[in-house]
C-alpha atoms as a PDB file:
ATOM      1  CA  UNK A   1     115.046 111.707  96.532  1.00  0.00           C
ATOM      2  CA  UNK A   2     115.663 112.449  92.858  1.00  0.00           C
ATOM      3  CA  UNK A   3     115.400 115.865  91.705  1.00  0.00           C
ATOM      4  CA  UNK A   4     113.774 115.350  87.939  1.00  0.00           C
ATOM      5  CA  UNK A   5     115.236 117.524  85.189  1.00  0.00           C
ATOM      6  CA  UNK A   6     111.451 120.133  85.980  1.00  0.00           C
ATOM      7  CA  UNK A   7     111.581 123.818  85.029  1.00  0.00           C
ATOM      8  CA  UNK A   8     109.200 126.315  87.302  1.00  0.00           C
ATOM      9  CA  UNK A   9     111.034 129.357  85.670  1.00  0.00           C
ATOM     10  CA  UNK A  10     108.759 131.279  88.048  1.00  0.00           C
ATOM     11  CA  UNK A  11     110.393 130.418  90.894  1.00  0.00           C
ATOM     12  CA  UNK A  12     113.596 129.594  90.260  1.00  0.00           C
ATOM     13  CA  UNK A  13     116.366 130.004  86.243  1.00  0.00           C
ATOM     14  CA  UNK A  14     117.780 126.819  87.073  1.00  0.00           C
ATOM     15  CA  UNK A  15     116.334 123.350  86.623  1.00  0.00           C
ATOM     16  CA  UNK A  16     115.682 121.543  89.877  1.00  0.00           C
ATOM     17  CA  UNK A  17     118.587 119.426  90.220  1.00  0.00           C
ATOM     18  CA  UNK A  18     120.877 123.274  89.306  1.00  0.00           C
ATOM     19  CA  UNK A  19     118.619 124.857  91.528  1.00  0.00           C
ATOM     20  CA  UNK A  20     120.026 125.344  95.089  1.00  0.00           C
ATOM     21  CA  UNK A  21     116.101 126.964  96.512  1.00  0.00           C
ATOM     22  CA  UNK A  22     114.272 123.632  95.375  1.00  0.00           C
ATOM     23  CA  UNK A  23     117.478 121.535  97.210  1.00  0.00           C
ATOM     24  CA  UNK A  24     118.932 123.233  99.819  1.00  0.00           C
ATOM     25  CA  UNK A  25     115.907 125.645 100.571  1.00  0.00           C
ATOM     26  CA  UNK A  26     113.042 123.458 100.366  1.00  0.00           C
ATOM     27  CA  UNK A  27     113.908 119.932 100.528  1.00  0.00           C
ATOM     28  CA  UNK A  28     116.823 120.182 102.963  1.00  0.00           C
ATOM     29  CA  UNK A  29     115.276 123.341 105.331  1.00  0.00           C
ATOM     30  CA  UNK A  30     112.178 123.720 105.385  1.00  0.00           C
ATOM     31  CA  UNK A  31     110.872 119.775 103.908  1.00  0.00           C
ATOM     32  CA  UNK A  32     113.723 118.653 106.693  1.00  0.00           C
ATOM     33  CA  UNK A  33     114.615 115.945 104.135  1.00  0.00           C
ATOM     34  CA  UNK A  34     117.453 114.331 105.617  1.00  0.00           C
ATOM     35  CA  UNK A  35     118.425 111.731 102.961  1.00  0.00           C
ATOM     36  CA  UNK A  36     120.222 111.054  99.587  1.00  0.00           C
ATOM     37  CA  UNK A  37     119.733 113.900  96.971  1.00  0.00           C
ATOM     38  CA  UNK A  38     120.175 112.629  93.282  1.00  0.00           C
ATOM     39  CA  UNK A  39     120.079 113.881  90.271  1.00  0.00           C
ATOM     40  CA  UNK A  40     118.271 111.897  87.150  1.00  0.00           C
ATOM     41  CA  UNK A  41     120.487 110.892  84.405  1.00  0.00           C
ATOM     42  CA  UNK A  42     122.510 114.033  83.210  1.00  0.00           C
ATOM     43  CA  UNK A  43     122.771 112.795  80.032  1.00  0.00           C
ATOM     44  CA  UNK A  44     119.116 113.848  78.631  1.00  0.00           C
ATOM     45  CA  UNK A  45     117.693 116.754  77.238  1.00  0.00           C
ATOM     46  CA  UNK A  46     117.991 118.827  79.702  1.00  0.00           C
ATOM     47  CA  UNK A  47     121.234 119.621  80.514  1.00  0.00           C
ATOM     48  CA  UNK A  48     123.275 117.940  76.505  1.00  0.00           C
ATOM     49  CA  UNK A  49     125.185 119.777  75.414  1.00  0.00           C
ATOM     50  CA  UNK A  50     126.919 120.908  78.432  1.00  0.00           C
ATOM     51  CA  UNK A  51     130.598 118.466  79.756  1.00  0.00           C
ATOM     52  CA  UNK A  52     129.694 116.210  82.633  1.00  0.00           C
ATOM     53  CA  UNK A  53     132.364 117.188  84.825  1.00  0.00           C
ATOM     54  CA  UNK A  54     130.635 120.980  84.623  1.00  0.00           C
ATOM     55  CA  UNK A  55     127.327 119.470  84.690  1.00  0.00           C
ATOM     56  CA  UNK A  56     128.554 117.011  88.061  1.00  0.00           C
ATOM     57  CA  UNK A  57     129.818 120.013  89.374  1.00  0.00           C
ATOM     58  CA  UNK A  58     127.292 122.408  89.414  1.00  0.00           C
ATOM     59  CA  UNK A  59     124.333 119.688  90.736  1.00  0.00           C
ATOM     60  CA  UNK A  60     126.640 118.906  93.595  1.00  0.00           C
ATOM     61  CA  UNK A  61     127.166 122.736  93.901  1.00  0.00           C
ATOM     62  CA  UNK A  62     123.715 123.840  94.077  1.00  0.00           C
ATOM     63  CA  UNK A  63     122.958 120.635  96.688  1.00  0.00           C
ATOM     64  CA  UNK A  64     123.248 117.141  95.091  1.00  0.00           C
ATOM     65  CA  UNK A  65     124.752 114.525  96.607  1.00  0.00           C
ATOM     66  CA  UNK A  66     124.998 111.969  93.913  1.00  0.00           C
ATOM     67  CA  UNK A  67     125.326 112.465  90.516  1.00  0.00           C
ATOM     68  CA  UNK A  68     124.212 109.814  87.912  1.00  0.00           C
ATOM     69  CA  UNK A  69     124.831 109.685  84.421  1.00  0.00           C
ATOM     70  CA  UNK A  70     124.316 106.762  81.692  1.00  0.00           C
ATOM     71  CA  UNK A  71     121.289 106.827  79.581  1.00  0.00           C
ATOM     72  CA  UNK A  72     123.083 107.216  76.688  1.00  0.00           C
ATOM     73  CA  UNK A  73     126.542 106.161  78.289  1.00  0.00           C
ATOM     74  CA  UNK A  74     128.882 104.649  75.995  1.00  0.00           C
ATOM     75  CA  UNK A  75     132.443 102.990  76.954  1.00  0.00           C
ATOM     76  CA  UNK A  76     135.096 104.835  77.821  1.00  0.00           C
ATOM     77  CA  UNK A  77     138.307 103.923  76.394  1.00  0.00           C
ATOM     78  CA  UNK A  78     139.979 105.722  78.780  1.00  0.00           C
ATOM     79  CA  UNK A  79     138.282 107.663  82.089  1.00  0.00           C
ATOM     80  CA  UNK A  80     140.842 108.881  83.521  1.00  0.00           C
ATOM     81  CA  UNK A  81     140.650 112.835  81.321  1.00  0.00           C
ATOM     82  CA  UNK A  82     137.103 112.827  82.800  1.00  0.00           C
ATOM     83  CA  UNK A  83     137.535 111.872  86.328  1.00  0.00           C
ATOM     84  CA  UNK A  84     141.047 114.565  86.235  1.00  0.00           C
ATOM     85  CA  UNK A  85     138.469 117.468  84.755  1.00  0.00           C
ATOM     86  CA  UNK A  86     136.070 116.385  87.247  1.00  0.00           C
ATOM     87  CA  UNK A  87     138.294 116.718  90.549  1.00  0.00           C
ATOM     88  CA  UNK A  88     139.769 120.099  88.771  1.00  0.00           C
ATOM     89  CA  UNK A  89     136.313 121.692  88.627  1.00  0.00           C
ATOM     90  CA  UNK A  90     135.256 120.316  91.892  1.00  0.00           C
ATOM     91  CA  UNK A  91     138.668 121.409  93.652  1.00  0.00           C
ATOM     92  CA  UNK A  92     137.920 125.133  91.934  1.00  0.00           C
ATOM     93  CA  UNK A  93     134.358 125.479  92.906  1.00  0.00           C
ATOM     94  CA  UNK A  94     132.997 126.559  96.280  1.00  0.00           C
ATOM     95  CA  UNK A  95     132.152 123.371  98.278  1.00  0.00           C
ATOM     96  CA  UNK A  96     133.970 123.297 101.171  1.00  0.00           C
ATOM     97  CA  UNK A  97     135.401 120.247 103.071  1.00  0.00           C
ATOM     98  CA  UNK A  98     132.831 119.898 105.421  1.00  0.00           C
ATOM     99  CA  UNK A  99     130.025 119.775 102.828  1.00  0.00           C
ATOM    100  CA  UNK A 100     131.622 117.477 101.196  1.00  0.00           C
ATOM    101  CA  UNK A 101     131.931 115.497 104.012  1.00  0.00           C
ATOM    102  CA  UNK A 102     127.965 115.699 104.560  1.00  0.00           C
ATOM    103  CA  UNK A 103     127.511 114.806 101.124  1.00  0.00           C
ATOM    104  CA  UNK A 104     129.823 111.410 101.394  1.00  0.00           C
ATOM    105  CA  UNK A 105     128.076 110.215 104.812  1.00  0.00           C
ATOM    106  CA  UNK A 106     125.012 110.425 103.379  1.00  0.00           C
ATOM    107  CA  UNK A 107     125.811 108.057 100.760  1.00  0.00           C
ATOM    108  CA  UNK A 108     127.835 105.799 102.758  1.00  0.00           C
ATOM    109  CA  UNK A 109     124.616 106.092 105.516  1.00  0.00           C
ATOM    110  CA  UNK A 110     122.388 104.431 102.400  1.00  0.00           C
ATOM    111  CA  UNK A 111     125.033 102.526 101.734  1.00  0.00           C
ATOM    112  CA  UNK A 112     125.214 100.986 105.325  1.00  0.00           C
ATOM    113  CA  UNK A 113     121.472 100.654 105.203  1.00  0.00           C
ATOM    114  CA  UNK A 114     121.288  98.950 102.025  1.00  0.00           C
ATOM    115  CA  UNK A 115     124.177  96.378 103.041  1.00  0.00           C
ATOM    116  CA  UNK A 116     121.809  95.756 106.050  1.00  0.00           C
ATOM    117  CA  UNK A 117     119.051  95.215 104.390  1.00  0.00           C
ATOM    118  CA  UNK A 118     120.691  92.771 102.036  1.00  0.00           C
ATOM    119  CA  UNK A 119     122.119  90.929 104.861  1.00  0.00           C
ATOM    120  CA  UNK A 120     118.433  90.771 106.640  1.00  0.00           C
ATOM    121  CA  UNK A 121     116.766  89.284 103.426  1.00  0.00           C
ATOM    122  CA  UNK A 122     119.726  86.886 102.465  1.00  0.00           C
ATOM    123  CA  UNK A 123     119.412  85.190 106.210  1.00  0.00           C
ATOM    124  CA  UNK A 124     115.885  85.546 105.831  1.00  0.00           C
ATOM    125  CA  UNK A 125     115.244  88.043 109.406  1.00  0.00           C
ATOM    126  CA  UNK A 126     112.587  91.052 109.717  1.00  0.00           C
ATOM    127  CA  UNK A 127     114.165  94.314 108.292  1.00  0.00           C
ATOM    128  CA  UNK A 128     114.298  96.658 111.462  1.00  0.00           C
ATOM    129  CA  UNK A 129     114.757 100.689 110.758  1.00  0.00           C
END
């Protein structure tokens, strides 16, 4: 499911995909959504201005599980600052281990299923589940 860059200031200060009540709260507990949270691309309007390891961050913080980011992407010569100021702010915030954890099987879980599905439509079989 991607959570859209919306505002329902009423409700919740934070946008949806900063907004731990619309992903935790509703989606996750009382939806039951059990899949992939993602964010839309965290480089519009919403959220510019802001670095995208503090942006990353705070999405997977308030219940993201995938970040993407690229409407505007342009090469980097050199990723390696980003991806070190990433793991820094993700090794300082408050996501434990076993969140983390959740957060990776349920991408490799899509991934799994998307592998299979592949595999089903390449040797031309019925998609099961």
């Amino acid at each position: 499911m991607m959570a859209a860059h919306l505002e329902f200031p009423a409700i919740d200060a934070n946008t949806v995909p900063f907004s731990n009540f619309f992903l935790e709260e509703l989606a996750r507990r009382r939806l039951g959504f059990r899949g992939l949270l993602l964010s839309d691309d965290l480089d519009m309007a919403a959220v510019a201005g802001r670095p995208l390891p503090e942006v990353m961050v705070a999405g997977l913080a308030a219940g993201l599980d995938l970040a993407l980011w690229g409407r505007n992407l342009k090469p980097v010569a050199d990723p390696l600052p980003v991806m070190a100021a990433f793991v820094k702010r993700l090794q300082n915030c408050a996501l434990s281990e076993s969140v983390i954890r959740e957060k990776t099987g349920r991408i490799e879980s899509l991934v799994e299923k998307l592998t299979r599905l592949a595999r089903h439509q390449r040797d031309g079989k019925p998609v099961d589940g």
